[in-house]
C-alpha atoms as a PDB file:
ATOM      1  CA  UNK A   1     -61.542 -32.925  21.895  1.00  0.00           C
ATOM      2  CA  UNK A   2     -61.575 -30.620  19.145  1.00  0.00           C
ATOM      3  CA  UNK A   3     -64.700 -29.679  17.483  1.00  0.00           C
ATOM      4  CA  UNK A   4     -63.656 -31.264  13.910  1.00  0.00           C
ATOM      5  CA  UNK A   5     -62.686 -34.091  15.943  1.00  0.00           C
ATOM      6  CA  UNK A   6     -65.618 -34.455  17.754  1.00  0.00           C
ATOM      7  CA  UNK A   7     -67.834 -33.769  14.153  1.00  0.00           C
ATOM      8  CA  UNK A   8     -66.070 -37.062  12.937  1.00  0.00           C
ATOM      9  CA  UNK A   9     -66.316 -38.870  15.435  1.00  0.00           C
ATOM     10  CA  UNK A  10     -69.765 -38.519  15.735  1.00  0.00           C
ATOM     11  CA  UNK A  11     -70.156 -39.256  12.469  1.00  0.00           C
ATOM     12  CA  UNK A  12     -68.082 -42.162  12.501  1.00  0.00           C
ATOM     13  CA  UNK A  13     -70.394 -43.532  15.351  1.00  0.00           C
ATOM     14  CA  UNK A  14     -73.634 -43.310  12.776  1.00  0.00           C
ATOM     15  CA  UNK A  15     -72.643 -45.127  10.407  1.00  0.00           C
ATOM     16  CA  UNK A  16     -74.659 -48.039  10.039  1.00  0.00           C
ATOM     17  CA  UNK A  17     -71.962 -50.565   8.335  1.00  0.00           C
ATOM     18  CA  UNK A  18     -69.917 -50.633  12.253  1.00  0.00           C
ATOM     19  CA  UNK A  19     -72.033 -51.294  15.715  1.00  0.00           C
ATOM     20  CA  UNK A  20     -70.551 -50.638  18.533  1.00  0.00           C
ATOM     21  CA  UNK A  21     -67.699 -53.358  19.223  1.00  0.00           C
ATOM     22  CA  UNK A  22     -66.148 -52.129  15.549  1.00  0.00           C
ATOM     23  CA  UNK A  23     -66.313 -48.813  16.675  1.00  0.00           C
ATOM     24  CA  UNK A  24     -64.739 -49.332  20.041  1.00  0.00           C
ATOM     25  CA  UNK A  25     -62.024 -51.408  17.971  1.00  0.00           C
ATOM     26  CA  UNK A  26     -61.308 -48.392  15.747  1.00  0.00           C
ATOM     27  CA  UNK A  27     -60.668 -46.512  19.293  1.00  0.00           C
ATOM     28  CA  UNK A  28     -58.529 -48.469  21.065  1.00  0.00           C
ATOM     29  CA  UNK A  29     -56.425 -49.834  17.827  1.00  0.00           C
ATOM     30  CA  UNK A  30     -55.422 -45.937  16.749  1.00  0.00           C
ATOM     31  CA  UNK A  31     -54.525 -42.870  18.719  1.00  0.00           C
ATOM     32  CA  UNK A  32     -56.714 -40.657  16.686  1.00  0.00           C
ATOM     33  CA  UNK A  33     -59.999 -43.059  15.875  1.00  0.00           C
ATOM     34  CA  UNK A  34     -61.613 -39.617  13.869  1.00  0.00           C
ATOM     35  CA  UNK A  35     -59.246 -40.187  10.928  1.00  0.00           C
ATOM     36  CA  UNK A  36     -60.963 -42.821   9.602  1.00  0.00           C
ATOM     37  CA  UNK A  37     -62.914 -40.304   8.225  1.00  0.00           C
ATOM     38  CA  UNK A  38     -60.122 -38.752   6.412  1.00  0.00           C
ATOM     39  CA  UNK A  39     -58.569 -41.962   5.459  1.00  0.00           C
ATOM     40  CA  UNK A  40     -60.523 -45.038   4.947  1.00  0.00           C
ATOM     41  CA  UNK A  41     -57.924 -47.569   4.578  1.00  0.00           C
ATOM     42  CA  UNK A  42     -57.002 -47.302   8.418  1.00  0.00           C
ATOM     43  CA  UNK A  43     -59.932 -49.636   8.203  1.00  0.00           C
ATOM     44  CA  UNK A  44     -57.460 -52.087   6.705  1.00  0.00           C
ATOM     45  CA  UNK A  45     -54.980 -52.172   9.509  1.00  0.00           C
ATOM     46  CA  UNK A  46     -57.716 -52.793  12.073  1.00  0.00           C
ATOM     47  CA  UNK A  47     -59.753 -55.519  10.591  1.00  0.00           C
ATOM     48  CA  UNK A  48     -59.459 -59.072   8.759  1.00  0.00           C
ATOM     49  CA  UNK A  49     -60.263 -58.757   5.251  1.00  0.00           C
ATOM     50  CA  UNK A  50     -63.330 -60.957   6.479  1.00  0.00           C
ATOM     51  CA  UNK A  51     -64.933 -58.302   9.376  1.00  0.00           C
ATOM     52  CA  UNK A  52     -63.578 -54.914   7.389  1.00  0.00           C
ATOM     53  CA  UNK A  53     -66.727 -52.687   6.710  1.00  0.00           C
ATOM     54  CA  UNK A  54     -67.043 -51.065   3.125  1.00  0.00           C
ATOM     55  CA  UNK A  55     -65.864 -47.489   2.922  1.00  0.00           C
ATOM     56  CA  UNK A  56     -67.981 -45.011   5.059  1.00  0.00           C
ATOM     57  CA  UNK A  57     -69.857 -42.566   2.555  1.00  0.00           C
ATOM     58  CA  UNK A  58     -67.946 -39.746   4.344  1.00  0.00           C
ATOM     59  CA  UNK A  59     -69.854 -36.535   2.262  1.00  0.00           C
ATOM     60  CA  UNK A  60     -73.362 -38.254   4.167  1.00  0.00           C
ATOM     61  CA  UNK A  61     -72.067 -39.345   7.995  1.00  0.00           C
ATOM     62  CA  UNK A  62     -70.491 -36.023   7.789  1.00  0.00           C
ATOM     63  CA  UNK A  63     -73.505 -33.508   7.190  1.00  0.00           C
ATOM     64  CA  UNK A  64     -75.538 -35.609   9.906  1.00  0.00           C
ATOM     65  CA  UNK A  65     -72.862 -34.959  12.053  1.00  0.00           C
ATOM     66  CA  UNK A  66     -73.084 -31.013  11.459  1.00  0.00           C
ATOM     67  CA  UNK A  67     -76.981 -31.427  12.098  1.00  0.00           C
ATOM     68  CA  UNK A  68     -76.826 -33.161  15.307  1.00  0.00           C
ATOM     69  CA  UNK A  69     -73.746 -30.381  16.228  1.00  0.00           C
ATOM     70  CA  UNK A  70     -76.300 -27.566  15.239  1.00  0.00           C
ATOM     71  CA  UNK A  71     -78.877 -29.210  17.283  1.00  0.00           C
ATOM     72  CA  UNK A  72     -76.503 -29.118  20.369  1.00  0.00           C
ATOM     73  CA  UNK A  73     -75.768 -25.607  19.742  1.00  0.00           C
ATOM     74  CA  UNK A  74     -79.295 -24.246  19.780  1.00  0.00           C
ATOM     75  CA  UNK A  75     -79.525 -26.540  23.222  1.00  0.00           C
ATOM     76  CA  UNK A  76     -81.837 -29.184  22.289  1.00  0.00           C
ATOM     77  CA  UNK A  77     -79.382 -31.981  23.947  1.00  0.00           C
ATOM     78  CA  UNK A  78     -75.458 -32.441  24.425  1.00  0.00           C
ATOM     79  CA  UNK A  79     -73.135 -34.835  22.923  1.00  0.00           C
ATOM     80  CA  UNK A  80     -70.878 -36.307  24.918  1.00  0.00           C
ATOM     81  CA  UNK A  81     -67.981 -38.673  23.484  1.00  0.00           C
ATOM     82  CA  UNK A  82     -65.815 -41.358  25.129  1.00  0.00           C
ATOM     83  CA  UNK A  83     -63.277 -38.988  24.509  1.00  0.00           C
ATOM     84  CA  UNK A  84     -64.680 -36.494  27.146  1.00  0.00           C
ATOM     85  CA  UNK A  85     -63.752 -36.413  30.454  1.00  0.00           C
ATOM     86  CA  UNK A  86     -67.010 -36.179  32.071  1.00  0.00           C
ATOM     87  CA  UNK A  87     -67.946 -39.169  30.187  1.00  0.00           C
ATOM     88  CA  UNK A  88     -68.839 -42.015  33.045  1.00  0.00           C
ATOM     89  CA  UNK A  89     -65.758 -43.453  33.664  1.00  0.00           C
ATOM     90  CA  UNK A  90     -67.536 -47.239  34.108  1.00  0.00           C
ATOM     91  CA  UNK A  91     -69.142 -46.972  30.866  1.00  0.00           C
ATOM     92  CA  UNK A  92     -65.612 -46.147  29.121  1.00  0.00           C
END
């Protein structure tokens, strides 16, 4: 997974409008979940009017994204996305 993938992603997963069945829902209903970030209205192909989540404020999920990337680089912790794969295959 590409960095800039992996930065929205990550971001994607902190925003507090989608838990984690919406987000898994976002990743199994398009081949490249991240773009969500670029283009909102995905959302709209994915959910019932009824269950869609409001717009992600991109500018914010973004720039705590880049934190928690920094953070990784100085080797505080590691992120490691679905998308990875060492990620436990049983928690997939």
């Amino acid at each position: 997974m590409k960095n800039e993938h992996l930065k929205k992603w990550l971001a994607l997963s902190l925003w507090d409008e989608i838990g984690p069945v919406k987000l898994n829902k976002i990743r199994t209903s398009l081949s490249e979940p991240w773009k969500v970030m670029d283009d909102p209205s995905l959302l709209e192909v994915i959910f019932t009017e009824k269950q869609r989540p409001q717009s992600p404020p991109v500018d914010e999920l973004l720039e705590k994204a880049d934190d928690l990337i920094k953070l990784q680089d100085q080797g505080r912790f590691q992120i490691l996305s679905i998308f990875d794969t060492r990620y436990p295959g049983l928690l997939r």
